[in-house]
C-alpha atoms as a PDB file:
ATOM      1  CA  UNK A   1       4.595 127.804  76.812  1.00  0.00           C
ATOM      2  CA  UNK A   2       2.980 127.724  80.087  1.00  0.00           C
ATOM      3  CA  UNK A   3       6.085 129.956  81.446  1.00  0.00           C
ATOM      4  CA  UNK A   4       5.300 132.461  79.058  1.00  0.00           C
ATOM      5  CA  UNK A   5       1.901 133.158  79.458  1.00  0.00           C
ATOM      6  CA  UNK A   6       2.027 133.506  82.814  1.00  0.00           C
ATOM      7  CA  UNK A   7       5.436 135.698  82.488  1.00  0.00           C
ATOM      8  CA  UNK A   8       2.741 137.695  80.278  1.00  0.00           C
ATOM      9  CA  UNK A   9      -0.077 137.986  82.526  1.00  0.00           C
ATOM     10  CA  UNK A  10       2.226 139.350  85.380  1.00  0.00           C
ATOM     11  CA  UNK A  11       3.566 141.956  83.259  1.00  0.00           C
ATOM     12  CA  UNK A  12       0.335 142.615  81.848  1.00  0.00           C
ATOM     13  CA  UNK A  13      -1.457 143.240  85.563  1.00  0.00           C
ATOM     14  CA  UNK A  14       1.767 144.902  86.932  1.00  0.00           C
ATOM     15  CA  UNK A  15       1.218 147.377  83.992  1.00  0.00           C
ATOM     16  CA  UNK A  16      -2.324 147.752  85.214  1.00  0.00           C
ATOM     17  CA  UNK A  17      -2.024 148.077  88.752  1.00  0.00           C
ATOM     18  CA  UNK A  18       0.714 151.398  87.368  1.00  0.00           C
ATOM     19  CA  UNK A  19      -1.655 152.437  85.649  1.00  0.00           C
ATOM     20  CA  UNK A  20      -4.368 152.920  87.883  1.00  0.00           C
ATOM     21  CA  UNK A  21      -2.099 154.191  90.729  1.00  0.00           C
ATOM     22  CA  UNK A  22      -1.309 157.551  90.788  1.00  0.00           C
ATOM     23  CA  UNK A  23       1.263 158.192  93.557  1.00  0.00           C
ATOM     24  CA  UNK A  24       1.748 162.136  92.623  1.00  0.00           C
ATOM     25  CA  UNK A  25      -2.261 162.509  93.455  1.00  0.00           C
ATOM     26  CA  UNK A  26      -3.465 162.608  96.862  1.00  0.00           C
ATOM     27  CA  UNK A  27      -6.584 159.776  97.131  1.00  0.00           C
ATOM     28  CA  UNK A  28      -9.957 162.526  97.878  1.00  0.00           C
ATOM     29  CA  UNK A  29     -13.017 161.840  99.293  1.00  0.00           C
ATOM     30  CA  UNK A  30     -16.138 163.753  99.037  1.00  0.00           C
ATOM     31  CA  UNK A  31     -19.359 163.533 101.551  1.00  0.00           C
ATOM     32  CA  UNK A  32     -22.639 164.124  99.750  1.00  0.00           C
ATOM     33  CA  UNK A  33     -25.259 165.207 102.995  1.00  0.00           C
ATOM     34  CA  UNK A  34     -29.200 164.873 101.944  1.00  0.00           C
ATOM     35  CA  UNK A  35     -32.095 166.184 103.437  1.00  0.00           C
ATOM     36  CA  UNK A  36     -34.542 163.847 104.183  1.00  0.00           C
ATOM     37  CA  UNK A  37     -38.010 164.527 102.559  1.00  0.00           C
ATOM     38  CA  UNK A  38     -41.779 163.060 102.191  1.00  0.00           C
ATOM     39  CA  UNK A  39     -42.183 160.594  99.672  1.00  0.00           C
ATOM     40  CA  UNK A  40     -46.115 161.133 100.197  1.00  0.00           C
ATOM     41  CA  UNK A  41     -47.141 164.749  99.290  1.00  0.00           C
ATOM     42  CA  UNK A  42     -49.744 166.447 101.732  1.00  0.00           C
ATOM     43  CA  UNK A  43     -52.182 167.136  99.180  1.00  0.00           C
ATOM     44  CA  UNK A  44     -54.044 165.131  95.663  1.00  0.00           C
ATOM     45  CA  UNK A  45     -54.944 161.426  94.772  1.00  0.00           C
ATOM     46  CA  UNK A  46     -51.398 160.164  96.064  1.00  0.00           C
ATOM     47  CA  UNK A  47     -51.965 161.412  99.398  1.00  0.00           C
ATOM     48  CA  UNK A  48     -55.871 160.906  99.683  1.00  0.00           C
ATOM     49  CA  UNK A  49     -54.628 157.254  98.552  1.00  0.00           C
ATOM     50  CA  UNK A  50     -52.210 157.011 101.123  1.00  0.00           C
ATOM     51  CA  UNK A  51     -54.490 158.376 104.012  1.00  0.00           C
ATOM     52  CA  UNK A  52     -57.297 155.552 102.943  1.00  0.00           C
ATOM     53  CA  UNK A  53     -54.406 152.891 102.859  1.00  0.00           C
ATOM     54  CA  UNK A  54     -53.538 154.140 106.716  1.00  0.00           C
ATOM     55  CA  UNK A  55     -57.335 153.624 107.817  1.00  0.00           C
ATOM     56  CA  UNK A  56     -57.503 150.400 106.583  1.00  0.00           C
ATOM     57  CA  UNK A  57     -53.909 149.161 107.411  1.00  0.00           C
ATOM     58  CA  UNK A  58     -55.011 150.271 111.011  1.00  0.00           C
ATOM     59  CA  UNK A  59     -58.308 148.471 111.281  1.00  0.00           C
ATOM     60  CA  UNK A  60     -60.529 151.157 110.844  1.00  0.00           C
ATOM     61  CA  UNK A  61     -63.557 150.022 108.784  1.00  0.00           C
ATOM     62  CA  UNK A  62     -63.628 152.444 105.513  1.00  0.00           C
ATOM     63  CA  UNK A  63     -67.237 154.348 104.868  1.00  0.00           C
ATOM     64  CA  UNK A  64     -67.414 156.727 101.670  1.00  0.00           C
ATOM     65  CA  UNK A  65     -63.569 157.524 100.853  1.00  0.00           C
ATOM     66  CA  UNK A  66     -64.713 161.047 100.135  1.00  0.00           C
ATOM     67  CA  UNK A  67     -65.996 161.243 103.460  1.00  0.00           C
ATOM     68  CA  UNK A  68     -63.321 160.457 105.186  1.00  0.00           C
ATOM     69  CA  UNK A  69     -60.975 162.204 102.822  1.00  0.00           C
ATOM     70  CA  UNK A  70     -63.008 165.346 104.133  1.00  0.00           C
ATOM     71  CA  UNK A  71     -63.003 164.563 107.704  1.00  0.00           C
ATOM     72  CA  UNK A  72     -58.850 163.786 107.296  1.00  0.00           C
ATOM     73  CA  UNK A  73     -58.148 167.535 105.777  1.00  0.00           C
ATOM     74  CA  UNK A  74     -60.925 168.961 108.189  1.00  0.00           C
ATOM     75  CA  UNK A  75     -59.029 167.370 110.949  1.00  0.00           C
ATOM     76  CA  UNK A  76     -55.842 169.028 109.927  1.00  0.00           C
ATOM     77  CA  UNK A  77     -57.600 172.632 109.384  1.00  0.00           C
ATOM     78  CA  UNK A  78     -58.294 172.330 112.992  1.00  0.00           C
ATOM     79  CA  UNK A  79     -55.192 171.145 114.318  1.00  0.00           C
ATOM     80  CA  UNK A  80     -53.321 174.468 112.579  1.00  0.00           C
ATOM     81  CA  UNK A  81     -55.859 176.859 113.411  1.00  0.00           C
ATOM     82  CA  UNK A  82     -55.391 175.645 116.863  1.00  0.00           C
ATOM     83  CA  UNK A  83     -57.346 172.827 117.904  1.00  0.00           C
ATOM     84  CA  UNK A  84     -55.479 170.368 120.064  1.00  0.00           C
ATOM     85  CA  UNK A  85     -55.365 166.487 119.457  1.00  0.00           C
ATOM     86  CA  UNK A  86     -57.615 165.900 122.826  1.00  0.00           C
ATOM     87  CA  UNK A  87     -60.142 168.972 120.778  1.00  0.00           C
ATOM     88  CA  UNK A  88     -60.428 166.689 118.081  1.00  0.00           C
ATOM     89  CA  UNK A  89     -61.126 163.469 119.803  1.00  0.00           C
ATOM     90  CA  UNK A  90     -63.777 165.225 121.743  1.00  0.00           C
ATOM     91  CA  UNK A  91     -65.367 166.416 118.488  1.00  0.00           C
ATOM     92  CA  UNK A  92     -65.568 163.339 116.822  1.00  0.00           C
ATOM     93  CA  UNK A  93     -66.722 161.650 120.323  1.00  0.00           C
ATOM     94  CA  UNK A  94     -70.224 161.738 118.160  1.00  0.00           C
ATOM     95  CA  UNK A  95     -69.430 158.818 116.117  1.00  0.00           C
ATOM     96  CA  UNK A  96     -66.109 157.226 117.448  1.00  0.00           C
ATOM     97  CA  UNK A  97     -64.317 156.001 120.754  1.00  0.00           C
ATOM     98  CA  UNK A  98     -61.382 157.658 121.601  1.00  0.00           C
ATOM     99  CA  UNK A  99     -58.781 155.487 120.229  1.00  0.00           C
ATOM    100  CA  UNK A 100     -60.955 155.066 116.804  1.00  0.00           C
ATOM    101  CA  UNK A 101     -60.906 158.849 117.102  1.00  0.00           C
ATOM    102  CA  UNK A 102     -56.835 159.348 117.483  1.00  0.00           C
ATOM    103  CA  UNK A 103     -56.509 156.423 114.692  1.00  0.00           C
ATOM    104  CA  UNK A 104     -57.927 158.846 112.125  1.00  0.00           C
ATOM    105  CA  UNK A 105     -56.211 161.509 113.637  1.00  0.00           C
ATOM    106  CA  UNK A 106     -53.093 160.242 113.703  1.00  0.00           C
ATOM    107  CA  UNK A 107     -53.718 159.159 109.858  1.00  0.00           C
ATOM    108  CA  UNK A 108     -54.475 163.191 108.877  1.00  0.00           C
ATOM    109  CA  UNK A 109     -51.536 163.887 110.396  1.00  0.00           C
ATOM    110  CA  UNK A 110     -49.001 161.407 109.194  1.00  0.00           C
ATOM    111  CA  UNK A 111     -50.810 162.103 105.626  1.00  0.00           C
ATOM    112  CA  UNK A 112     -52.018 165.924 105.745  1.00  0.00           C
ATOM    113  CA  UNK A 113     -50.585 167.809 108.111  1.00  0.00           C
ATOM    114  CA  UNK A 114     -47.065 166.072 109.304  1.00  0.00           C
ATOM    115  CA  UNK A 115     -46.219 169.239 110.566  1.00  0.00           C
ATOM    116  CA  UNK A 116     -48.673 169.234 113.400  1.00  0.00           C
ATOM    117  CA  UNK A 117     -47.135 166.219 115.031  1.00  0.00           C
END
């Protein structure tokens, strides 16, 4: 009994490995090439979320979100009119060091206005 089941089971995966080979058709492969893009649009809640997010995950001590949601798109408005990075620090020497200055810069940028990298 033993000799026949297993008899069975050969023919049964010998019949399977024929069927899933097909000699008379040339194996094909096919490259797929993708474009890598934002997950985080520029603009709306999702990005004014992620901007906040960046402040805080970078130590910078959050005043009125709407404020700084302002001074992040401001930021950027400058930087593509123009402005350079060192511009911007020097405008905002009023109320931050410099590296507080290109933290929030940075941010807008990442978040706003990757383009001006």
């Amino acid at each position: 009994m033993k000799r026949i089941l297993a008899t069975g089971a050969a023919i049964g995966l010998a019949l399977l490995a024929s069927a899933c080979s097909n000699d008379s058709e040339p194996a094909t492969t096919k490259t797929v090439t993708t474009q890598a893009t934002s997950v985080i649009p520029t603009t709306g809640r999702l990005a004014d979320a992620a901007f906040l997010d960046e402040l805080d995950s970078r130590g910078m001590q959050r005043e009125d979100s709407d404020t700084r949601i302002q001074r992040g798109v401001s930021i950027c408005s400058n930087l593509k009119e123009g402005d350079t990075v060192q511009d911007m620090v020097d405008t905002m020497a009023w109320k931050y060091n410099a590296a507080q200055a290109r933290i929030i810069i940075s941010a807008s940028q990442n978040v706003y206005c990757p383009e001006t990298k």
